[in-house]
N, C-alpha and C. Protein backbone atom coordinates (compact mmCIF):
# COMPACT_ATOMS: atom_id res chain seq x y z
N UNK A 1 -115.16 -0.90 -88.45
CA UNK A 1 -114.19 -0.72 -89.51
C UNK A 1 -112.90 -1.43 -89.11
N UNK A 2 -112.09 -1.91 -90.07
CA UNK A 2 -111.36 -2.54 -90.03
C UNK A 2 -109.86 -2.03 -89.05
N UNK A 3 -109.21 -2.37 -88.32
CA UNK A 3 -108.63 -1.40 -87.42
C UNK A 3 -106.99 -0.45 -88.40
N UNK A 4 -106.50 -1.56 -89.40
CA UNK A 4 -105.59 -0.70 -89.90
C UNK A 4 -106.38 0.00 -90.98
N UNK A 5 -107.76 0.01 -91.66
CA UNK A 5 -107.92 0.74 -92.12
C UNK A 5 -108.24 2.26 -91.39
N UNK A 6 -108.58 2.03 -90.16
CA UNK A 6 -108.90 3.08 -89.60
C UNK A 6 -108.03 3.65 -89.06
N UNK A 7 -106.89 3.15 -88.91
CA UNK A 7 -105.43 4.05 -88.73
C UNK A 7 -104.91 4.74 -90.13
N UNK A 8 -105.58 4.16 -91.19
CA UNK A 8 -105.09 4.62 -92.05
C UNK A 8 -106.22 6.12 -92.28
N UNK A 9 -107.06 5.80 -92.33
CA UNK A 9 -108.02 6.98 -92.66
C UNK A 9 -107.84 8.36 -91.76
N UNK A 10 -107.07 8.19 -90.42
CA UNK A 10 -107.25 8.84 -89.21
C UNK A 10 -106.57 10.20 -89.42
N UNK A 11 -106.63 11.64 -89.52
CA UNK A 11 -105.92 12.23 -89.70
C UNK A 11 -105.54 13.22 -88.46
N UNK A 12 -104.48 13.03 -88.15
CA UNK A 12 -104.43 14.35 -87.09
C UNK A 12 -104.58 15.68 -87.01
N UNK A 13 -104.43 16.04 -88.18
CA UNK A 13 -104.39 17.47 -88.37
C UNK A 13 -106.24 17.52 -88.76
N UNK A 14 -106.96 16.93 -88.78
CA UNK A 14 -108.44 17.33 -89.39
C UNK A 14 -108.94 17.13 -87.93
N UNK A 15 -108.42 16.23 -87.21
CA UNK A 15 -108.88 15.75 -85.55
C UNK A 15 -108.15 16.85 -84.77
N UNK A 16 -107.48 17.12 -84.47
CA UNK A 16 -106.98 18.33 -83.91
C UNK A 16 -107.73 19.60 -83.91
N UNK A 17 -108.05 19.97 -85.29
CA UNK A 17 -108.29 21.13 -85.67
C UNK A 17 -110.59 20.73 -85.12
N UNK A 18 -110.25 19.64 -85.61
CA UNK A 18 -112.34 19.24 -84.68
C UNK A 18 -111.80 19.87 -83.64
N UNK A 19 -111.27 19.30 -82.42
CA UNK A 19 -111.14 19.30 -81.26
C UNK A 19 -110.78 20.99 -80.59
N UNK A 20 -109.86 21.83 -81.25
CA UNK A 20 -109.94 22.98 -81.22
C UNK A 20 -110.94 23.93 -81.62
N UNK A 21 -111.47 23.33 -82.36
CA UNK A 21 -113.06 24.16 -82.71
C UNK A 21 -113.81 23.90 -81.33
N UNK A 22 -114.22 22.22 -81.28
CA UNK A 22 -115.09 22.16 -80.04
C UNK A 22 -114.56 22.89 -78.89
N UNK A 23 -113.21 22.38 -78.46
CA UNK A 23 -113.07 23.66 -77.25
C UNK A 23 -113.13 24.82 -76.73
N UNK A 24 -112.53 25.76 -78.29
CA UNK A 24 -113.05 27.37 -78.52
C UNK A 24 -114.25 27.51 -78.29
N UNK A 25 -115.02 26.77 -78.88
CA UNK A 25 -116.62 27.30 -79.22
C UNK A 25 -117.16 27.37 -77.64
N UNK A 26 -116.72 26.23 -77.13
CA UNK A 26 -117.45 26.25 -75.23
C UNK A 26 -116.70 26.87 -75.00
N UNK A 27 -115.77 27.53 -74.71
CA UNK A 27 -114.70 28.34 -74.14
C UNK A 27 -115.50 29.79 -74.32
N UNK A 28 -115.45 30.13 -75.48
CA UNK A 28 -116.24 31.65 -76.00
C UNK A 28 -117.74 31.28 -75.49
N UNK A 29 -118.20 30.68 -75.77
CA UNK A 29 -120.03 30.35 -75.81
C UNK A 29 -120.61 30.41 -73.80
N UNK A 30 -119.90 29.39 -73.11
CA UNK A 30 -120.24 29.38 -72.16
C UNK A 30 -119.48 29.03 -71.11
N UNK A 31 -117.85 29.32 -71.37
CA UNK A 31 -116.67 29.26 -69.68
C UNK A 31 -116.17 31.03 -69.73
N UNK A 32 -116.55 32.00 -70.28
CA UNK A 32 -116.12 33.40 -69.90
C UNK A 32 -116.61 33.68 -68.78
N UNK A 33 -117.33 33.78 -67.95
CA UNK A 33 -118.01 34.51 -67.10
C UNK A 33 -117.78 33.80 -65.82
N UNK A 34 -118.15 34.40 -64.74
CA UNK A 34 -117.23 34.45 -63.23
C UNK A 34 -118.06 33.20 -62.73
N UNK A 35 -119.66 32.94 -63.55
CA UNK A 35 -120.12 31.22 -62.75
C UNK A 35 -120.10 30.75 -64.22
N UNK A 36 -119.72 29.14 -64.26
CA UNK A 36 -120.19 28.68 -65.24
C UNK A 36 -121.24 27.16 -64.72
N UNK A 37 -121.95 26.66 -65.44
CA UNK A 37 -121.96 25.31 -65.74
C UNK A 37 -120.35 24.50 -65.65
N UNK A 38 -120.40 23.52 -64.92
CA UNK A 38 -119.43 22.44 -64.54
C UNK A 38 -119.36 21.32 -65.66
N UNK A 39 -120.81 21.07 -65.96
CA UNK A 39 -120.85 20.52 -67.61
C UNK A 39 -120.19 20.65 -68.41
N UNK A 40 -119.92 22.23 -69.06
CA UNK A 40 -119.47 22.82 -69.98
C UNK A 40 -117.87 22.21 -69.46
N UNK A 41 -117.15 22.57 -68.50
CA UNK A 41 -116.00 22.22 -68.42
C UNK A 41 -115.56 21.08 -69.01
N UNK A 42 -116.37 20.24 -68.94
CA UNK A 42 -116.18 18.61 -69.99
C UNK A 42 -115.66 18.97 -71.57
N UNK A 43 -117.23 19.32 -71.78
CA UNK A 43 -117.17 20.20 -73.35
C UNK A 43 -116.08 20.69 -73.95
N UNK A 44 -115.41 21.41 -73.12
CA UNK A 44 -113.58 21.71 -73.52
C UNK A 44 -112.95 20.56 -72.83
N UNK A 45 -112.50 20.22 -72.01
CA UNK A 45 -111.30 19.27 -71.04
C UNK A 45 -111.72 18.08 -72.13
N UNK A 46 -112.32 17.45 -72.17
CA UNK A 46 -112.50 16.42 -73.45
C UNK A 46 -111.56 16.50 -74.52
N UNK A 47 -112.16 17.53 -75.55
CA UNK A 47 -111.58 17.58 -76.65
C UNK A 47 -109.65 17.94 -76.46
N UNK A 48 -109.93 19.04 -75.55
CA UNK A 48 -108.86 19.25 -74.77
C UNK A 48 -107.02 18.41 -74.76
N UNK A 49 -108.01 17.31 -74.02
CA UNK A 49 -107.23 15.82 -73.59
C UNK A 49 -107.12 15.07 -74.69
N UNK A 50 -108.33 15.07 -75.83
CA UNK A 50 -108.10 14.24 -76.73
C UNK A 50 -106.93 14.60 -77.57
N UNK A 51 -106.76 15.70 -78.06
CA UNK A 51 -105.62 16.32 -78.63
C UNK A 51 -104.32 16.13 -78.25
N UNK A 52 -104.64 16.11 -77.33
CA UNK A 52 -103.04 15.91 -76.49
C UNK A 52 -102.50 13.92 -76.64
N UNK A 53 -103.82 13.23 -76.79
CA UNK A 53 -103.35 12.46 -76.76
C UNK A 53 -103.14 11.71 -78.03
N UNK A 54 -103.61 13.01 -79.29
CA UNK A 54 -103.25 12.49 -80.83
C UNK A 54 -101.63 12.75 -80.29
N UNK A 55 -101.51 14.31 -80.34
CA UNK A 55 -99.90 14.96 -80.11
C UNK A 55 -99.23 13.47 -79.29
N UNK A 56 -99.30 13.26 -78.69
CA UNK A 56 -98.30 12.41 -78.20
C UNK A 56 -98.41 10.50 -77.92
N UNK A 57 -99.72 10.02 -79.13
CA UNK A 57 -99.60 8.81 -79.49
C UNK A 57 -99.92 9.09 -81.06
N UNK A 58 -99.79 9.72 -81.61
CA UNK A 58 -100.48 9.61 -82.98
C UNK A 58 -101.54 8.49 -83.55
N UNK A 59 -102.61 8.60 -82.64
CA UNK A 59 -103.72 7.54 -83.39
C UNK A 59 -104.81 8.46 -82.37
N UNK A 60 -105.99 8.03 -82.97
CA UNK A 60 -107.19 8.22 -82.48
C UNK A 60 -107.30 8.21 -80.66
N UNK A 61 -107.34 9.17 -80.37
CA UNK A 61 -107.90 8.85 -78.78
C UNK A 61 -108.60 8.19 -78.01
N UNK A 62 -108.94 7.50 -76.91
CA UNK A 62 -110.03 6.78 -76.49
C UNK A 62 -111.28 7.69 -76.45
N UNK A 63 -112.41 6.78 -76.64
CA UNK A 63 -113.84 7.84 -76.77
C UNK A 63 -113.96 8.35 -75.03
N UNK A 64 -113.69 7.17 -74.25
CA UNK A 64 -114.00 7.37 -72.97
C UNK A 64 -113.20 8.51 -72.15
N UNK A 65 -114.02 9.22 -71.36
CA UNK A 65 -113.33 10.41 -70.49
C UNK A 65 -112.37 9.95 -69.64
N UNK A 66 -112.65 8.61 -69.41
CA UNK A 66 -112.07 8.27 -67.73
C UNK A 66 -110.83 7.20 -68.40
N UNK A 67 -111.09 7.15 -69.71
CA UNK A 67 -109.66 6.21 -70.56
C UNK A 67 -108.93 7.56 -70.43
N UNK A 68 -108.64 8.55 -71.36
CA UNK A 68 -107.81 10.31 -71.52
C UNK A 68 -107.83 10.22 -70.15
N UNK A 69 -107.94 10.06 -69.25
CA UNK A 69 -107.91 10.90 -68.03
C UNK A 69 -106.63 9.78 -67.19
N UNK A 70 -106.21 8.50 -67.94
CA UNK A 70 -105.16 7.76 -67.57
C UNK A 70 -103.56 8.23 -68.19
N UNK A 71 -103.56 9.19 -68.81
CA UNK A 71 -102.45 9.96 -69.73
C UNK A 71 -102.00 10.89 -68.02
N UNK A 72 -100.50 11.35 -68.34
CA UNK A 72 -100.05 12.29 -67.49
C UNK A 72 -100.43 13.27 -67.76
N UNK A 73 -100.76 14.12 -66.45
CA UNK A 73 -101.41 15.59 -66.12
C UNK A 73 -100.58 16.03 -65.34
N UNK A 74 -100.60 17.13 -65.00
CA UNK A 74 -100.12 18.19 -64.40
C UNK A 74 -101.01 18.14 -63.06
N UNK A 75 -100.09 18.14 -61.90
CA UNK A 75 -101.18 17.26 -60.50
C UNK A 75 -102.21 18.08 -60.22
N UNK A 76 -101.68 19.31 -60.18
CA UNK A 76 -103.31 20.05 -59.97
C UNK A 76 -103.66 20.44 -61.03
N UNK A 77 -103.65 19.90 -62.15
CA UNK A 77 -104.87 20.04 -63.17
C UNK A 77 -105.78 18.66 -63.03
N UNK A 78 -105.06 17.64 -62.99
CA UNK A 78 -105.57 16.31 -62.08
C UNK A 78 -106.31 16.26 -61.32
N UNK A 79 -105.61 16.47 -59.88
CA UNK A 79 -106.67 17.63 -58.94
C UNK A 79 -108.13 17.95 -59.01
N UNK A 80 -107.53 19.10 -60.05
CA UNK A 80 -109.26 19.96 -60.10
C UNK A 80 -110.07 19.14 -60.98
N UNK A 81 -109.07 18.58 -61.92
CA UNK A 81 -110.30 17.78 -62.72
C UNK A 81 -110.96 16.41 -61.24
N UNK A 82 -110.27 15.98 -60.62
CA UNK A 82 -111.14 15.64 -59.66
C UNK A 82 -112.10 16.09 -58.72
N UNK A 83 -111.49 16.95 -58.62
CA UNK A 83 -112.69 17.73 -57.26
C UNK A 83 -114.04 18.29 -58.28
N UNK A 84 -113.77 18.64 -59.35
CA UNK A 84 -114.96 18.58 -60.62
C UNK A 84 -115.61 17.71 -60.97
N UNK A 85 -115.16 16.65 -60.86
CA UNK A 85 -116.23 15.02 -61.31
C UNK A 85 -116.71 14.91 -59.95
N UNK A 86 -116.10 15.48 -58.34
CA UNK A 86 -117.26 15.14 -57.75
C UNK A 86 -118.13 15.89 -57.54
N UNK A 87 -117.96 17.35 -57.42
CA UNK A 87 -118.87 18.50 -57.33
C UNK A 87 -119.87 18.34 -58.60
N UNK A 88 -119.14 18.04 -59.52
CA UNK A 88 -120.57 17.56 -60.55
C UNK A 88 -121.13 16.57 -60.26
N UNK A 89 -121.22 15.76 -59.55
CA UNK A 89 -121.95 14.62 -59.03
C UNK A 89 -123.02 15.06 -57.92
N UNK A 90 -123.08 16.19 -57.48
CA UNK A 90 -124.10 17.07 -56.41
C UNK A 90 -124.61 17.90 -56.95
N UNK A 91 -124.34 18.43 -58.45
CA UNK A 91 -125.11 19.40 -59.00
C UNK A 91 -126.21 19.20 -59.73
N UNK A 92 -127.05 20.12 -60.14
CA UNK A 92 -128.11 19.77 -60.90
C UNK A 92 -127.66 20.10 -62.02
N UNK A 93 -128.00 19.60 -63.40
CA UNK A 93 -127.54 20.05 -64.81
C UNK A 93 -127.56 21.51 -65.15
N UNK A 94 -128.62 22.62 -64.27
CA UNK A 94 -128.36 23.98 -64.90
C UNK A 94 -127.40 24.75 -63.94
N UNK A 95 -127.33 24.26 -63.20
CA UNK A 95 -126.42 25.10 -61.68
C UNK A 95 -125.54 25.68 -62.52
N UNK A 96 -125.30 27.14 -61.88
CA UNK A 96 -123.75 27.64 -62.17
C UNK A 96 -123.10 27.63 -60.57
N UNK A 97 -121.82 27.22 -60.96
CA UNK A 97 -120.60 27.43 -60.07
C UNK A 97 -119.67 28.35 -60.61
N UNK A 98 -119.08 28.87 -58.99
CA UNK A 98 -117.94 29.57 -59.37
C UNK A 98 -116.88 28.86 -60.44
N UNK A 99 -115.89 29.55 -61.28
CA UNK A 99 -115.09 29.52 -61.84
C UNK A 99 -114.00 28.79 -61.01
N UNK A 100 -113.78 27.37 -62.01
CA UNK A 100 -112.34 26.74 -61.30
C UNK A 100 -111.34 26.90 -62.04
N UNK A 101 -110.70 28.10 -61.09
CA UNK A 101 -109.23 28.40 -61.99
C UNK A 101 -108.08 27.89 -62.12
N UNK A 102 -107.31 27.12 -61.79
CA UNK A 102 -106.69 25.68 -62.63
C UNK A 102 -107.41 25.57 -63.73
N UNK A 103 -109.02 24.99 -63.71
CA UNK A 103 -109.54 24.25 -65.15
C UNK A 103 -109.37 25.38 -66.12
N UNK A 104 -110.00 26.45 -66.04
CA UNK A 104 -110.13 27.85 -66.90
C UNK A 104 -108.99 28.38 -66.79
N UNK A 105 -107.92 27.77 -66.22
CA UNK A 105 -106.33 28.39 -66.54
C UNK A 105 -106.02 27.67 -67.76
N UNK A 106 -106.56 26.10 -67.54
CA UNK A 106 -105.87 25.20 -68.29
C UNK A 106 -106.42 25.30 -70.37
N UNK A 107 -107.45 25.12 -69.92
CA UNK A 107 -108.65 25.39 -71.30
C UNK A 107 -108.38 26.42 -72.03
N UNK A 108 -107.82 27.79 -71.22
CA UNK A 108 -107.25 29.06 -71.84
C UNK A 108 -106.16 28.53 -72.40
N UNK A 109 -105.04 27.97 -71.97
CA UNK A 109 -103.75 28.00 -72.68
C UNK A 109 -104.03 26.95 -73.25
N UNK A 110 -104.64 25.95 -72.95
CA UNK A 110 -104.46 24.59 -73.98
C UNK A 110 -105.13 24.98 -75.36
N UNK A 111 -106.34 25.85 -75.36
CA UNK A 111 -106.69 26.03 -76.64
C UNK A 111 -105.86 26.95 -77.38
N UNK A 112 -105.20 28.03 -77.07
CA UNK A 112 -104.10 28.79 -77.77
C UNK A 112 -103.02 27.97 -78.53
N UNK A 113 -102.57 26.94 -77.60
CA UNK A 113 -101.45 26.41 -78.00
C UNK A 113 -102.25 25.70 -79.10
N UNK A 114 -103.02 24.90 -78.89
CA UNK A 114 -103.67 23.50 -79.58
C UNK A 114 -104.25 24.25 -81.18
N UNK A 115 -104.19 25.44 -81.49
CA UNK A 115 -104.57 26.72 -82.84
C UNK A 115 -103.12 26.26 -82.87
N UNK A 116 -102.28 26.72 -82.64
CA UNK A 116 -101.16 26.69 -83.28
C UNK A 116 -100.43 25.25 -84.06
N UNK A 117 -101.32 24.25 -82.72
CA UNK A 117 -100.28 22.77 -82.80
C UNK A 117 -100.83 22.38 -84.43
N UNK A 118 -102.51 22.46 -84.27
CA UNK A 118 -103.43 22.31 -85.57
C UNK A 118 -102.40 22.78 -87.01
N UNK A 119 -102.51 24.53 -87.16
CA UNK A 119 -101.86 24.68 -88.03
C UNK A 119 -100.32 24.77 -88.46
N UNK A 120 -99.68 23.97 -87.80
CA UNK A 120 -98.58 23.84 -88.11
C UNK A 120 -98.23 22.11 -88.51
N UNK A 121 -99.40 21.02 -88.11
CA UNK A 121 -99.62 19.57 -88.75
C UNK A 121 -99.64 19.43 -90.38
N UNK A 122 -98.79 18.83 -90.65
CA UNK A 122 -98.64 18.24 -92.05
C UNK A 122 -100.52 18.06 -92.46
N UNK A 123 -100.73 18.11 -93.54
CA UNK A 123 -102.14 17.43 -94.39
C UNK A 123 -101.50 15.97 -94.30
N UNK A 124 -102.40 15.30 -93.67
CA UNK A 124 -102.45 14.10 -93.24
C UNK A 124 -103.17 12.93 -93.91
N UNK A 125 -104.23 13.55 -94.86
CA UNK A 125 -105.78 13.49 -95.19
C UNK A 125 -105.16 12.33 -96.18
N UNK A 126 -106.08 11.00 -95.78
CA UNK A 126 -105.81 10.12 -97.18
C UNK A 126 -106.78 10.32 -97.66
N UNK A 127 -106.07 10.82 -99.10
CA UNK A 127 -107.19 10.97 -99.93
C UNK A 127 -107.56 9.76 -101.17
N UNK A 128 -107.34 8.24 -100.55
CA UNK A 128 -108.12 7.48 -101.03
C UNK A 128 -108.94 6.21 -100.66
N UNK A 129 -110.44 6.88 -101.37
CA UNK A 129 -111.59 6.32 -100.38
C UNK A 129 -111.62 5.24 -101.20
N UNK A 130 -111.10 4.33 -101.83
CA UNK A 130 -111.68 2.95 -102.53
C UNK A 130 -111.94 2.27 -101.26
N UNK A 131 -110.62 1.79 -100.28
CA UNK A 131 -111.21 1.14 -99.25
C UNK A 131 -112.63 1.40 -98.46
N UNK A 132 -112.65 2.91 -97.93
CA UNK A 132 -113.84 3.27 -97.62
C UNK A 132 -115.20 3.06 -98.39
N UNK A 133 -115.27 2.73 -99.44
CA UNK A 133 -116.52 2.51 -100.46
C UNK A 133 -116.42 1.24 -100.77
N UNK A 134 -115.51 0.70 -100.56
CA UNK A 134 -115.62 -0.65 -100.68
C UNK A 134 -116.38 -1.11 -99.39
N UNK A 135 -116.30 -0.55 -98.13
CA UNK A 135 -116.67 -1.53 -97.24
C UNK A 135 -118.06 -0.76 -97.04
N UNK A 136 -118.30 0.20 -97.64
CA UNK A 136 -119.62 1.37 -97.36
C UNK A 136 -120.62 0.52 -98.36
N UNK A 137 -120.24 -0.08 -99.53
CA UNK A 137 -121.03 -0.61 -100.01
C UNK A 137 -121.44 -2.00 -99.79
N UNK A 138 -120.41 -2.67 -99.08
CA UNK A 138 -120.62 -4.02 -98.55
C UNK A 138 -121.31 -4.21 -97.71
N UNK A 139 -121.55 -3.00 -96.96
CA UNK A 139 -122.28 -2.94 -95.82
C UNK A 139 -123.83 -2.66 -96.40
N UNK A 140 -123.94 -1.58 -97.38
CA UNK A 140 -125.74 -1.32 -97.90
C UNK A 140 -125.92 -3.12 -98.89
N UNK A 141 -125.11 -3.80 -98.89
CA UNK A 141 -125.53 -5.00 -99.70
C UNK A 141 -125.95 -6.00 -98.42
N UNK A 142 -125.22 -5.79 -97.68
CA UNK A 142 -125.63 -6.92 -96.57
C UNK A 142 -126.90 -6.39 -95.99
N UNK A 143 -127.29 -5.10 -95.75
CA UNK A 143 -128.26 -4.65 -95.06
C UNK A 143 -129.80 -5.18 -96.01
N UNK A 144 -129.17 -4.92 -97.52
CA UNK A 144 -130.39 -5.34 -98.77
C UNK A 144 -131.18 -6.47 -98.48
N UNK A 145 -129.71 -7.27 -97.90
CA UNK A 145 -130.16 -8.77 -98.64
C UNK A 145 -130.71 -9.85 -97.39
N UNK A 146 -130.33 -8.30 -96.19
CA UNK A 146 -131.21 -9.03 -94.58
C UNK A 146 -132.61 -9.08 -94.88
């Protein structure tokens, strides 16, 4: 997609409010308890980071973990998010580990705040798709006529 159209389409407040869903949901679903999956910590710290980095560039975030992870942190949230990418590098996908409290300090307050940051964002939402259907259909014509 075209890149200012896709700044244009981009909304923060609908991306925010994704990103606070995804984090709650792993937060409640599978970081309560005294071992978790190290996996799961992604699952939130992701969306997490991405938010933070609408809040303070207003455009779309990088998809990549290790792009968000070039933004300023807080050193030992930094830290643990390091000593986590390597301890996950020795684990097997179902292992539980103890609870890293920095990360599950951080995931707790970042999602509280990040409910609030959500509903207090302007409606952002462009609500006009001509461009979008214009290029949605340009695209099923080119696919026709391959």
């Amino acid at each position: 997609m075209d890149g200012i159209l896709s700044r244009q389409c981009f909304s923060e407040k609908a991306a925010v409010y994704h990103y606070y869903g995804t984090a709650n949901s792993t937060l409640q679903g599978y970081l309560k308890g005294d071992k978790v999956r190290y996996k799961k910590y992604f699952y939130a710290l992701r969306p997490l980071l991405a938010a933070q980095y609408i809040e303070k560039y207003h455009t779309a975030p990088p998809v990549l973990f290790d792009d968000i992870l070039r933004m300023d942190l807080p050193e030992d949230l930094r830290q643990a998010i390091d000593e986590l990418l390597e301890v996950k590098k020795r684990t097997t996908e179902g292992e539980e580990n103890w609870q890293m409290p920095v990360i599950r300090e951080f995931i707790e307050s970042e999602t509280v705040r990040l409910k609030k940051i959500a509903y207090t964002l302007k409606d952002d939402h462009n609500k006009d798709l001509t461009a979008l259907n214009r290029i949605f259909i340009e695209t099923i014509t080119e696919k026709e006529n391959s």
